[in-house]
PDB file of N, CA and C in Angstrom:
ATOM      1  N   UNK A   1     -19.663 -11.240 -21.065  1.00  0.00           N
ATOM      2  CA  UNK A   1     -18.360 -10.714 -20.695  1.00  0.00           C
ATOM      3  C   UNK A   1     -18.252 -10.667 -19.165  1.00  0.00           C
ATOM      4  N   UNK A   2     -16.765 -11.042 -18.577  1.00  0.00           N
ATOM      5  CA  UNK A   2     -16.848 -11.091 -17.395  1.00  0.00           C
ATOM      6  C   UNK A   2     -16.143  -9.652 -16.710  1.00  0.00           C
ATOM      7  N   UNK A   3     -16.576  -9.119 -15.749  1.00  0.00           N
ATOM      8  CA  UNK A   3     -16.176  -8.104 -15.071  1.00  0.00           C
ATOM      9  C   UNK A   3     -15.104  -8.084 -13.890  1.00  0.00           C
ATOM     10  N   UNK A   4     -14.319  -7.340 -13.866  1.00  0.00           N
ATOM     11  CA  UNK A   4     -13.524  -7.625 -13.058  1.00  0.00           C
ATOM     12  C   UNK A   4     -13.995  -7.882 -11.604  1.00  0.00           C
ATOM     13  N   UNK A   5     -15.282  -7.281 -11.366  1.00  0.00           N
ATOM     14  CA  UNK A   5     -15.502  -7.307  -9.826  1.00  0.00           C
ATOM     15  C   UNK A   5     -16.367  -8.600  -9.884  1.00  0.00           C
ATOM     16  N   UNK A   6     -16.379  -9.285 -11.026  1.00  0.00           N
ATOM     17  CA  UNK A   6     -17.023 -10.829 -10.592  1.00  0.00           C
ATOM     18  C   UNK A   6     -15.728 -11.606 -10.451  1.00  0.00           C
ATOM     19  N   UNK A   7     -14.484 -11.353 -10.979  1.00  0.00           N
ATOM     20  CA  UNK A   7     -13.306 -12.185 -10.683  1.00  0.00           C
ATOM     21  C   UNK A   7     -12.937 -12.006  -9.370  1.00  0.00           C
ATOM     22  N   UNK A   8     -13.116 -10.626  -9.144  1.00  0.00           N
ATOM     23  CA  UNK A   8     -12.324 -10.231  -7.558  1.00  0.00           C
ATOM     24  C   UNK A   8     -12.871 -11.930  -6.688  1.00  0.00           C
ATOM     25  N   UNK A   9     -11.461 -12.191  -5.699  1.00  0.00           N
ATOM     26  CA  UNK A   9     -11.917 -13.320  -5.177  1.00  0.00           C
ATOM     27  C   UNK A   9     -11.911 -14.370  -5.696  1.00  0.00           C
ATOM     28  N   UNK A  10     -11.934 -14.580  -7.220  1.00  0.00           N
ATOM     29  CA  UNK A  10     -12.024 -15.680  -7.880  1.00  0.00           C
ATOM     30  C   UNK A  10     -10.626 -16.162  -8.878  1.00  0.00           C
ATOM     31  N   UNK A  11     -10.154 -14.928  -8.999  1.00  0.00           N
ATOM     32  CA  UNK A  11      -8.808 -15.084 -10.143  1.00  0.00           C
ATOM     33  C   UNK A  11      -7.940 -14.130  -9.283  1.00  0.00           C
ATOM     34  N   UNK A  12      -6.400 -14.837  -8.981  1.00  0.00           N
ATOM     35  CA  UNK A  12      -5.340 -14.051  -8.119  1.00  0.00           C
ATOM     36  C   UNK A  12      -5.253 -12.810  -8.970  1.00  0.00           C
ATOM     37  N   UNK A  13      -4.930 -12.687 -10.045  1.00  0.00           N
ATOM     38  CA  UNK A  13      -4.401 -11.463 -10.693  1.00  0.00           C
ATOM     39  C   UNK A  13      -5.566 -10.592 -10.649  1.00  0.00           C
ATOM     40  N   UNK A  14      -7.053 -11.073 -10.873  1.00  0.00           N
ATOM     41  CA  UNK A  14      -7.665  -9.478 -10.545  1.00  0.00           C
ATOM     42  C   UNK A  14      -8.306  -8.934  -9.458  1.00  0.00           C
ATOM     43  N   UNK A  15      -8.056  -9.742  -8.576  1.00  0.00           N
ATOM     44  CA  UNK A  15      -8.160  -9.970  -7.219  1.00  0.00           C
ATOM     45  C   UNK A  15      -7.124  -8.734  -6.468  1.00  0.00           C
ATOM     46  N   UNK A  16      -5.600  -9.552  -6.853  1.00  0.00           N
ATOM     47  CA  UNK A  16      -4.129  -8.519  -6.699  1.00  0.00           C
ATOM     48  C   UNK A  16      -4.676  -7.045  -7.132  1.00  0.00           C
ATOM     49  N   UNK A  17      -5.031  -7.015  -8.512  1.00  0.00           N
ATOM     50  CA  UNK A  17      -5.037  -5.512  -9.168  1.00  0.00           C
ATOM     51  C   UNK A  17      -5.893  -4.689  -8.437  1.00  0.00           C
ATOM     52  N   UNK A  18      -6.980  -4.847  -8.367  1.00  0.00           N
ATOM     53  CA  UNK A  18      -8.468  -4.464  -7.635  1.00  0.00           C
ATOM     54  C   UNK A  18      -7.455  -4.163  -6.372  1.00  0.00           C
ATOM     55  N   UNK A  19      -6.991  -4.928  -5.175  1.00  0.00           N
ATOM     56  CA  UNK A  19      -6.568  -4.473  -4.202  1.00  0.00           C
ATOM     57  C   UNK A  19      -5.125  -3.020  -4.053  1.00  0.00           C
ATOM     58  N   UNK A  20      -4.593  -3.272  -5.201  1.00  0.00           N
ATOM     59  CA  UNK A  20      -3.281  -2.596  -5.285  1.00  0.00           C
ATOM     60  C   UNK A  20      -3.980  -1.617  -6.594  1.00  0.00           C
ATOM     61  N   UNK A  21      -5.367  -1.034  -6.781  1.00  0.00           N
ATOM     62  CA  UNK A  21      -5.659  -0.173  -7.792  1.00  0.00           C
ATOM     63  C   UNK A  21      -5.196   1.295  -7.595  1.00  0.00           C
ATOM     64  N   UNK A  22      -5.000   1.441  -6.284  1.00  0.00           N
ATOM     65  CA  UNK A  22      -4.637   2.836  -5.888  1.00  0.00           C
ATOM     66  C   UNK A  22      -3.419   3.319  -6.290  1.00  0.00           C
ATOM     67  N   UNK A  23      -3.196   4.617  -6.917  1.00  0.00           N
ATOM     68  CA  UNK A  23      -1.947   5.092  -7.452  1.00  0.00           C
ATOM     69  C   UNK A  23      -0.663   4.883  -6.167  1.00  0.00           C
ATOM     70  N   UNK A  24      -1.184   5.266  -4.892  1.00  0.00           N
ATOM     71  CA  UNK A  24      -0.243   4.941  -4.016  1.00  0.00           C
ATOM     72  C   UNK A  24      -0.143   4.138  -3.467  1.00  0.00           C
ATOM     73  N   UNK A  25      -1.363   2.455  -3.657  1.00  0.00           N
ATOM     74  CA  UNK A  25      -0.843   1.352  -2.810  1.00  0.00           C
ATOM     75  C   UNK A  25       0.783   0.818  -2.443  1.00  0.00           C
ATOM     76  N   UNK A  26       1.375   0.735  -3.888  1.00  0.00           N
ATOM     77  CA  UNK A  26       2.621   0.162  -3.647  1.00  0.00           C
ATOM     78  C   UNK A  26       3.522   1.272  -2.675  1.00  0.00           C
ATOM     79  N   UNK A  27       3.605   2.246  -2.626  1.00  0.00           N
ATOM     80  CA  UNK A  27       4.560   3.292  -2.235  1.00  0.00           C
ATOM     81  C   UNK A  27       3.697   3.087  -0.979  1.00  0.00           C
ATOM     82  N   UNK A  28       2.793   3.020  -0.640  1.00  0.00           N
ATOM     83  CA  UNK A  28       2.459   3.227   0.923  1.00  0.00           C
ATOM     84  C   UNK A  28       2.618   1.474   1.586  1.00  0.00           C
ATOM     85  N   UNK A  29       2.729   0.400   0.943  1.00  0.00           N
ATOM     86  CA  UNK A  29       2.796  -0.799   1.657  1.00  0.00           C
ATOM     87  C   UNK A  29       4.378  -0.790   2.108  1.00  0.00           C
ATOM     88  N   UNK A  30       4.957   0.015   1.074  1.00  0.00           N
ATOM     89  CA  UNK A  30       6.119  -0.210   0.845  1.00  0.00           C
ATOM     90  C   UNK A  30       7.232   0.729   2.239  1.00  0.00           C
ATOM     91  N   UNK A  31       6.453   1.770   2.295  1.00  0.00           N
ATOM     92  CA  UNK A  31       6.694   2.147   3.253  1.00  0.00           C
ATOM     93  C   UNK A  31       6.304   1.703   4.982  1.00  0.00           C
ATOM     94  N   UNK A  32       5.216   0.952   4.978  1.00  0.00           N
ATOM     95  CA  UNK A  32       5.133   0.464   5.932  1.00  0.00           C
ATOM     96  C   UNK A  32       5.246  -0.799   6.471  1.00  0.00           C
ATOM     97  N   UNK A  33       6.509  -1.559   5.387  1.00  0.00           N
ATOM     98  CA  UNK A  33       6.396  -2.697   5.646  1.00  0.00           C
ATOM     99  C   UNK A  33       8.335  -2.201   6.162  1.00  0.00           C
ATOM    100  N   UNK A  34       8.280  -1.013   6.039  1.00  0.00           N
ATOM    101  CA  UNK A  34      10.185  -0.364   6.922  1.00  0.00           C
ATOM    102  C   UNK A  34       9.642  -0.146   8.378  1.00  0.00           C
ATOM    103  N   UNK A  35       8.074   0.377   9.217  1.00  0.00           N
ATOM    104  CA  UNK A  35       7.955   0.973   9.798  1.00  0.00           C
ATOM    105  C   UNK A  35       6.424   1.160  10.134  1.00  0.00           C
ATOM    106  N   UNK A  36       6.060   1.128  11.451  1.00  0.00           N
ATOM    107  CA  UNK A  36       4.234   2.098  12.056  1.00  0.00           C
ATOM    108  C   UNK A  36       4.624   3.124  11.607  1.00  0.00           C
ATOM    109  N   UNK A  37       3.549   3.749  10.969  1.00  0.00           N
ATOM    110  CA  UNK A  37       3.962   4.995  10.742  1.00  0.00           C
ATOM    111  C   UNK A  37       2.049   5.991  11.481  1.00  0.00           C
ATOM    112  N   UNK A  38       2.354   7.019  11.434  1.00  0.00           N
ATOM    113  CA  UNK A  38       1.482   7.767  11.778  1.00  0.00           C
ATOM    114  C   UNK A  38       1.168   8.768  10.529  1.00  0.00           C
ATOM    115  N   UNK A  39       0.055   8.986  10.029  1.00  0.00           N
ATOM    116  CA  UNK A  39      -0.876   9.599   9.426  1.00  0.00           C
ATOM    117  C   UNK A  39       0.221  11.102   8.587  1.00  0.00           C
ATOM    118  N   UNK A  40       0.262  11.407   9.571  1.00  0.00           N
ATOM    119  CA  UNK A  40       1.466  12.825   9.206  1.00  0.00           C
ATOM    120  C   UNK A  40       2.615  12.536   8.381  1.00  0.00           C
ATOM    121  N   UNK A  41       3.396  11.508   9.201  1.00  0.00           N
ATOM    122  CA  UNK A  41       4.651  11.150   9.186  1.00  0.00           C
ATOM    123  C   UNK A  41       4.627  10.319   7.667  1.00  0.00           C
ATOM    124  N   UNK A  42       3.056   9.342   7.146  1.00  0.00           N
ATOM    125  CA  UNK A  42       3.445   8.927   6.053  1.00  0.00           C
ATOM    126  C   UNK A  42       3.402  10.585   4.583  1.00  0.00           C
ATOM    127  N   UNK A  43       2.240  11.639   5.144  1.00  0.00           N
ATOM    128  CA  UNK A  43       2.381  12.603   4.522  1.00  0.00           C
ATOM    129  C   UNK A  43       3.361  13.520   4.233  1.00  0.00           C
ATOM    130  N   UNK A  44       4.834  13.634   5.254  1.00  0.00           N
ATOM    131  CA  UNK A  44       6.014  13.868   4.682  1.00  0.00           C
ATOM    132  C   UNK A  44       6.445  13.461   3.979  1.00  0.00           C
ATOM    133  N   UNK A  45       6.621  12.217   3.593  1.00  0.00           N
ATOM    134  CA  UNK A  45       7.225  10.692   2.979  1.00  0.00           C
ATOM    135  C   UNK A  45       7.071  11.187   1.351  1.00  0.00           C
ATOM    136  N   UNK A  46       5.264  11.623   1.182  1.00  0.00           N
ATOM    137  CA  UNK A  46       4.420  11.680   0.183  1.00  0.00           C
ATOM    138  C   UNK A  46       3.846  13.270   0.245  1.00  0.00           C
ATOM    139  N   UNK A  47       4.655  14.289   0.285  1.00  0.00           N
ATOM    140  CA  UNK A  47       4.220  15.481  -0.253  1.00  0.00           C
ATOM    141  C   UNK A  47       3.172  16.223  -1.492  1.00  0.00           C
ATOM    142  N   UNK A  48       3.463  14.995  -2.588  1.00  0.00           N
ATOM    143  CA  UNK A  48       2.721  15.440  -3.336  1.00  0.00           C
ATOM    144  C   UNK A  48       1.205  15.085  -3.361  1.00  0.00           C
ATOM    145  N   UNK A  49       1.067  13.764  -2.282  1.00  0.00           N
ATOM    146  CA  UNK A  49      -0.370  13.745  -2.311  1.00  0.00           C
ATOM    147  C   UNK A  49      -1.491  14.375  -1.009  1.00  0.00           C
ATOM    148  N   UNK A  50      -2.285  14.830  -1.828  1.00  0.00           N
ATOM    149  CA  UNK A  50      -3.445  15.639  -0.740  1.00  0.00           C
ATOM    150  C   UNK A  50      -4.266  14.109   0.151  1.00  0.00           C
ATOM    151  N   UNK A  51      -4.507  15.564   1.421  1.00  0.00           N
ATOM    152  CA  UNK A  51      -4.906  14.436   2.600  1.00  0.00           C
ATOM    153  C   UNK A  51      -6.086  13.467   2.180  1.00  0.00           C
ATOM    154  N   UNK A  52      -6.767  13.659   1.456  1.00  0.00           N
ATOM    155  CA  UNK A  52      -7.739  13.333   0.953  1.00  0.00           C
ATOM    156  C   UNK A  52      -7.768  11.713   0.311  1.00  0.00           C
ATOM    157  N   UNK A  53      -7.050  12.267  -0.668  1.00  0.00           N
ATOM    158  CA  UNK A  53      -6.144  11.130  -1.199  1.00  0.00           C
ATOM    159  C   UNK A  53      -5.497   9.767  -0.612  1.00  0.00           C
ATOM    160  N   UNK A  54      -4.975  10.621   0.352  1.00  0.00           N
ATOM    161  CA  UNK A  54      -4.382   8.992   1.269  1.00  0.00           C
ATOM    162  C   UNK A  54      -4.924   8.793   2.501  1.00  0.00           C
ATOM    163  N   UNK A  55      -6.263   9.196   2.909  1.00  0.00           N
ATOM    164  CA  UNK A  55      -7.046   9.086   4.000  1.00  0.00           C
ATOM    165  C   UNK A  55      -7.714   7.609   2.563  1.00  0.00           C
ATOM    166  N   UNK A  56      -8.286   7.808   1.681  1.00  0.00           N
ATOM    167  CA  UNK A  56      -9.062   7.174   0.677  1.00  0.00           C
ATOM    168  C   UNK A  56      -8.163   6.000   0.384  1.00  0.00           C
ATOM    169  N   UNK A  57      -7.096   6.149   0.123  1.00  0.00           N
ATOM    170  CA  UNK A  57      -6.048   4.620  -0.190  1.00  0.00           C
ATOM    171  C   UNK A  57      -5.584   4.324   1.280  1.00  0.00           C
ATOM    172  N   UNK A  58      -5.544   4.778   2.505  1.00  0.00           N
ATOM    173  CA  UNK A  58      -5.272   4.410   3.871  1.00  0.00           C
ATOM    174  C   UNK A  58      -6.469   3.064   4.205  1.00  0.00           C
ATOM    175  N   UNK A  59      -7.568   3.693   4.035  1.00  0.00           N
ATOM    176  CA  UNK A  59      -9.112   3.310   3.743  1.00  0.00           C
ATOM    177  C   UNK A  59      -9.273   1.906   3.094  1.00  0.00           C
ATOM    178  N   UNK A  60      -8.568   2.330   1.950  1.00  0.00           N
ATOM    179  CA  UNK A  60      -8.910   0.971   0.894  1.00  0.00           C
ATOM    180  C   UNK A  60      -7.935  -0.102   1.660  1.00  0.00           C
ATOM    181  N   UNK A  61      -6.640   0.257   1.778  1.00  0.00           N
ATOM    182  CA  UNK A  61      -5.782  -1.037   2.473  1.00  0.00           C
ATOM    183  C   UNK A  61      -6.455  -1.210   3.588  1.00  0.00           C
ATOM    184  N   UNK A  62      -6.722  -0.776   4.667  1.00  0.00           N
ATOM    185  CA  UNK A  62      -7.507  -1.246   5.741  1.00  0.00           C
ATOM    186  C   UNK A  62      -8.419  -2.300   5.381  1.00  0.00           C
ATOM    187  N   UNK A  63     -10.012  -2.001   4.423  1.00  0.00           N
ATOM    188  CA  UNK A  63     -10.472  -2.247   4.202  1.00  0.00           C
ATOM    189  C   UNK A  63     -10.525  -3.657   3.617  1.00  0.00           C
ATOM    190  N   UNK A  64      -9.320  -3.908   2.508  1.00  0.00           N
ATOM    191  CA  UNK A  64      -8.791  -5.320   2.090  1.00  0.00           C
ATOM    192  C   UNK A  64      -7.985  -5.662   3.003  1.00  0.00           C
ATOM    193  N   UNK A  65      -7.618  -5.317   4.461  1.00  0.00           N
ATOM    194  CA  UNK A  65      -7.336  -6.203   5.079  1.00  0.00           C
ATOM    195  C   UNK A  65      -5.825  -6.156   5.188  1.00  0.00           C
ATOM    196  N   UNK A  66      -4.868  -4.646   4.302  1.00  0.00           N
ATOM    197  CA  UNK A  66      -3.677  -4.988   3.879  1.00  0.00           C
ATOM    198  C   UNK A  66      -2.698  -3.968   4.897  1.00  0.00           C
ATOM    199  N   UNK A  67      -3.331  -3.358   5.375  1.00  0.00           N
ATOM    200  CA  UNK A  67      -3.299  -2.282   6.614  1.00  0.00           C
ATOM    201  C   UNK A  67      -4.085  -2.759   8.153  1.00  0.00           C
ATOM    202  N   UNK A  68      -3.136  -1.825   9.189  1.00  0.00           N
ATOM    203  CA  UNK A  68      -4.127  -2.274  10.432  1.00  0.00           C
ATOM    204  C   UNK A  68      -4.325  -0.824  10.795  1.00  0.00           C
ATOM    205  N   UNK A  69      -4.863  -0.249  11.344  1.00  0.00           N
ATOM    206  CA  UNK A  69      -5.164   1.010  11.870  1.00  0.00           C
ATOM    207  C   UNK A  69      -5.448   1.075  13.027  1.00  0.00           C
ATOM    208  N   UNK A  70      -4.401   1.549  14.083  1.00  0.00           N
ATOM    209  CA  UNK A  70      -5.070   1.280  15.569  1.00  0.00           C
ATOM    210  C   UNK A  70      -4.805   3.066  15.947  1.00  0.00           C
ATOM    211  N   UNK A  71      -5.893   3.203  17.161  1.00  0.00           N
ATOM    212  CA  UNK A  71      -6.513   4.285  17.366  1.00  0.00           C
ATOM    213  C   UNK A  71      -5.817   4.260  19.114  1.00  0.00           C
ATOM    214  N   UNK A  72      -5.276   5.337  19.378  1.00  0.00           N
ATOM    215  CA  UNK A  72      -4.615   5.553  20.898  1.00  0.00           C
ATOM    216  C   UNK A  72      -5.667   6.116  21.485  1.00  0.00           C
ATOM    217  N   UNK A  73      -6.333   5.924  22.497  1.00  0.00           N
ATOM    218  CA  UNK A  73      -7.531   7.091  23.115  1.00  0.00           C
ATOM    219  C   UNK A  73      -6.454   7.748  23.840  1.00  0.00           C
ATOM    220  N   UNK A  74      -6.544   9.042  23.691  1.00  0.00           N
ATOM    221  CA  UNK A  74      -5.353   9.539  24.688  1.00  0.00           C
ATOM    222  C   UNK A  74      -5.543  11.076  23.902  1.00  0.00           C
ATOM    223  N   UNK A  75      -5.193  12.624  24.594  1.00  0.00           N
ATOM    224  CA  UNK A  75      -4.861  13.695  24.127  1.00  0.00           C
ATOM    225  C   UNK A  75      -4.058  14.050  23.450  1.00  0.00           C
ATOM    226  N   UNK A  76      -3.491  14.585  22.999  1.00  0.00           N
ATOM    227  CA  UNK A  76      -4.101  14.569  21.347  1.00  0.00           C
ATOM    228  C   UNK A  76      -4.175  13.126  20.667  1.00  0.00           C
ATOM    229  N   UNK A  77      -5.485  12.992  19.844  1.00  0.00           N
ATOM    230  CA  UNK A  77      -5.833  11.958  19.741  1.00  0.00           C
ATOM    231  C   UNK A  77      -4.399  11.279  18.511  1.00  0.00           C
ATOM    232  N   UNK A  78      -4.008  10.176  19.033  1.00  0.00           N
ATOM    233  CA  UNK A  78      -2.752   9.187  18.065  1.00  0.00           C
ATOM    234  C   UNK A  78      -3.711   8.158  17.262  1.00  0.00           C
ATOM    235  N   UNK A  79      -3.098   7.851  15.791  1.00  0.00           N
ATOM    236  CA  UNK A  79      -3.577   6.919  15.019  1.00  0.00           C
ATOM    237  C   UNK A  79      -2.748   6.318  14.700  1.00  0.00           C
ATOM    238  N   UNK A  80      -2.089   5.398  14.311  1.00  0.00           N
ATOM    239  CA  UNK A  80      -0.751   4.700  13.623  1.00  0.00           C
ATOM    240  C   UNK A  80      -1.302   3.680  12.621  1.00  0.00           C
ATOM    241  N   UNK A  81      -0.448   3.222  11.524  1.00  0.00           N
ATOM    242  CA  UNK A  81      -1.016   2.736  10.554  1.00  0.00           C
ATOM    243  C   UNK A  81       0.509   1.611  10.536  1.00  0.00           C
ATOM    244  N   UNK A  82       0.058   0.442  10.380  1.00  0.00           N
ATOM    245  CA  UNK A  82       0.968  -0.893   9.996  1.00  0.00           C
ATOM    246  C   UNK A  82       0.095  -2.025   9.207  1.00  0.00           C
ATOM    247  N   UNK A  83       1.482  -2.674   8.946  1.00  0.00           N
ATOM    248  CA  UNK A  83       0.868  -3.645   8.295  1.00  0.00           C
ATOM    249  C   UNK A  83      -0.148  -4.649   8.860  1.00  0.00           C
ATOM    250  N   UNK A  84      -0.428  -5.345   8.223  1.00  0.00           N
ATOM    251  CA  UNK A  84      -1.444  -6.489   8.739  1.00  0.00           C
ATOM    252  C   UNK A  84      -1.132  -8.032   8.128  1.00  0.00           C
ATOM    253  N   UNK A  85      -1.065  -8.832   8.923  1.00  0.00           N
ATOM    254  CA  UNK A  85      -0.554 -10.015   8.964  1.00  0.00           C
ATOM    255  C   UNK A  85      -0.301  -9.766   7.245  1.00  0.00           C
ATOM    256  N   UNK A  86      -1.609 -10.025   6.951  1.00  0.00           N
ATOM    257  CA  UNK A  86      -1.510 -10.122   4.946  1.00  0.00           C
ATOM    258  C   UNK A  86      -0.891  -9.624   4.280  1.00  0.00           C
ATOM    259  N   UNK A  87      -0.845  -7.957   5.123  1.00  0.00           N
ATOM    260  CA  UNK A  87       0.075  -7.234   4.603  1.00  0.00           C
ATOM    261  C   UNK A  87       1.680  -7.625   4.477  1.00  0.00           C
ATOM    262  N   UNK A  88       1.910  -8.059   5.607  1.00  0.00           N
ATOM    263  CA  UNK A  88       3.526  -8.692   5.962  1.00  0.00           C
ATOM    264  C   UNK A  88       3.435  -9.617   4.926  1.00  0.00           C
ATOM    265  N   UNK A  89       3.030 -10.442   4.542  1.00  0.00           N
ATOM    266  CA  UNK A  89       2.880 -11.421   3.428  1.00  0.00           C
ATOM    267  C   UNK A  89       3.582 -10.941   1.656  1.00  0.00           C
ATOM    268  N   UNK A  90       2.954  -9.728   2.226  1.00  0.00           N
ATOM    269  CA  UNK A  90       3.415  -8.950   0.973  1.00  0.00           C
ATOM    270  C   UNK A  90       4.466  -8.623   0.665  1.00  0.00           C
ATOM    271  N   UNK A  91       5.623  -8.625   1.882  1.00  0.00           N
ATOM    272  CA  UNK A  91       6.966  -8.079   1.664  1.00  0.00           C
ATOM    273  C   UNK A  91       7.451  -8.572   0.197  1.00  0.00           C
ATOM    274  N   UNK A  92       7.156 -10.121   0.457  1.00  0.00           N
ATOM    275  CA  UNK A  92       8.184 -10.818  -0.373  1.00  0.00           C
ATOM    276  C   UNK A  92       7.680 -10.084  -1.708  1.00  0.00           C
ATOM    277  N   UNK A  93       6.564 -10.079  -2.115  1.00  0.00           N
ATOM    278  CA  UNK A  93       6.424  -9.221  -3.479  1.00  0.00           C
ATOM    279  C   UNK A  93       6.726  -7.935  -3.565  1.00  0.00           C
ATOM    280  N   UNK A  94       6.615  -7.438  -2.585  1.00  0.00           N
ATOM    281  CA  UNK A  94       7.500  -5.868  -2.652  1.00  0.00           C
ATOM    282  C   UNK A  94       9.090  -5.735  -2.943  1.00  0.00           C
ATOM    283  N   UNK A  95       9.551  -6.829  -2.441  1.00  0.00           N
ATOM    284  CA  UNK A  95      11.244  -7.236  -2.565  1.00  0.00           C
ATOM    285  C   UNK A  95      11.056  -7.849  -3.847  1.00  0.00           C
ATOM    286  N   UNK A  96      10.383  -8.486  -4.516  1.00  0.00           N
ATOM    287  CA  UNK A  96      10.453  -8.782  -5.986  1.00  0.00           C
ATOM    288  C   UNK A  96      10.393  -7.536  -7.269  1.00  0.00           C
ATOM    289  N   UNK A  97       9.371  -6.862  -6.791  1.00  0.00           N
ATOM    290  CA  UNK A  97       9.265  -5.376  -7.613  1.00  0.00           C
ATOM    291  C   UNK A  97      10.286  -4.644  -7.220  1.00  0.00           C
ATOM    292  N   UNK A  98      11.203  -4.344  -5.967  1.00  0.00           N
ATOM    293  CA  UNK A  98      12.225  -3.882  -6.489  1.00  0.00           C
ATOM    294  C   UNK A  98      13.135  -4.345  -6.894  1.00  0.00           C
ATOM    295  N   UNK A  99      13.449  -6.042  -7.354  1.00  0.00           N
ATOM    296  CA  UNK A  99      14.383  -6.144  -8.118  1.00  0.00           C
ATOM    297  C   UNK A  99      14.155  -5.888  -8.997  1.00  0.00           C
ATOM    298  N   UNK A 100      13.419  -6.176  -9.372  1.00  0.00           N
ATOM    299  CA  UNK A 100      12.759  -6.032 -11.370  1.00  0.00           C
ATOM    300  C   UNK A 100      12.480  -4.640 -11.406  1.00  0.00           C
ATOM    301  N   UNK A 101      12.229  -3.676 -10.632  1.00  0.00           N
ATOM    302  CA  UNK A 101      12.625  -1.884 -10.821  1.00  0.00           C
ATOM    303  C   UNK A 101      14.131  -1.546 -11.114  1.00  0.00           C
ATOM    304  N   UNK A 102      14.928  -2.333 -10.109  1.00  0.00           N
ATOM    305  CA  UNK A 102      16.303  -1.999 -10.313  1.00  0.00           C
ATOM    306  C   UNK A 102      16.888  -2.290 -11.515  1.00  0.00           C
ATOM    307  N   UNK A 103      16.585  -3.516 -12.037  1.00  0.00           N
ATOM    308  CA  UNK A 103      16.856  -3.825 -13.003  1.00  0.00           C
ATOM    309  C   UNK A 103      16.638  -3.309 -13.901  1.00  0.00           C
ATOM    310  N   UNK A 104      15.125  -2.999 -14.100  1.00  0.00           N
ATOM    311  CA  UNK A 104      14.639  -1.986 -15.315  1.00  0.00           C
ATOM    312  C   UNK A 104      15.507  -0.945 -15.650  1.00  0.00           C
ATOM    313  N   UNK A 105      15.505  -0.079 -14.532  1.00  0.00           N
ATOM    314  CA  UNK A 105      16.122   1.196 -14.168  1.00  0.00           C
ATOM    315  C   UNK A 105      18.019   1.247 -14.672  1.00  0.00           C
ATOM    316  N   UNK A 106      18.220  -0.051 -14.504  1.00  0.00           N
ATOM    317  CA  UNK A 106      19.822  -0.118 -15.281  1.00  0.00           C
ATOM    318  C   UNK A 106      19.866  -0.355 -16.136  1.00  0.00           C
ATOM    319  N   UNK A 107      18.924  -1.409 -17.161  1.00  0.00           N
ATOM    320  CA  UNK A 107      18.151  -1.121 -18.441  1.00  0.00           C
ATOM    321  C   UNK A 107      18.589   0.047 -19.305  1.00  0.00           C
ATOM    322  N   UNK A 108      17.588   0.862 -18.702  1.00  0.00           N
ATOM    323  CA  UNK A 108      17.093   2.460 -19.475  1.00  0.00           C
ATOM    324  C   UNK A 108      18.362   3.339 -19.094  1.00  0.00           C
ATOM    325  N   UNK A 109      18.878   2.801 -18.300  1.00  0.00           N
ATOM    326  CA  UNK A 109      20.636   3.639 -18.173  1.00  0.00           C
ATOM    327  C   UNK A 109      21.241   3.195 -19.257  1.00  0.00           C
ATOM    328  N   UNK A 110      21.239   1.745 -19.655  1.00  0.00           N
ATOM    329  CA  UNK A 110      22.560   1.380 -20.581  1.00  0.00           C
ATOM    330  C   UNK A 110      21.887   1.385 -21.977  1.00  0.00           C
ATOM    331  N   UNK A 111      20.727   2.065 -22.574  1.00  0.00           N
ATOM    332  CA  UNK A 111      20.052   2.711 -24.129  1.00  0.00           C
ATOM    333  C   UNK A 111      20.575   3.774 -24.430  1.00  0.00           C
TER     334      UNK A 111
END
């Protein structure tokens, strides 16, 4: 049997999933593909999740490459979080999921 982390890299779809596994990947690409945002500023956005939480999915997009994270040396210390080339790549599938949300969503209006 094959495992997903032997596909990662090898098959787009579990490659995609593995990268976007985080409950908030989509809502946080999605937001930063409107805007840099800073650490705080995406935690207004996202009230309900603890810092913890999106320090760990901040982490993971960095990490795959889908985030950039640049660091200001300066008092009080600034962090800002944007996309990354790959990330920009992504719009176009982010603009695809919300058509097919919208759509859904007028769907389950007209049942």
């Amino acid at each position: 049997m094959i495992t997903q982390e032997e596909l990662f890299g090898k098959c787009p779809f579990a490659t995609s999933q593995k990268i976007l596994s985080g409950k908030w990947a989509l809502i946080l690409l999605h937001f930063l593909s409107e805007d840099t945002l800073r650490f705080n500023e995406i935690q207004r956005k996202l009230p309900e999740i603890t810092q913890s939480t999106l320090t760990k999915q901040l982490r993971s997009l960095e990490d795959y490459g889908m985030v950039i994270r640049t660091v200001y040396s300066q008092i009080p210390p600034k962090v800002e979080y944007s996309l990354s080339p790959m990330g920009e790549d992504f719009i176009i599938v982010l603009d695809s999921l919300k058509e097919w949300g919208n759509k859904y969503i007028e769907q389950m209006r007209n049942l």
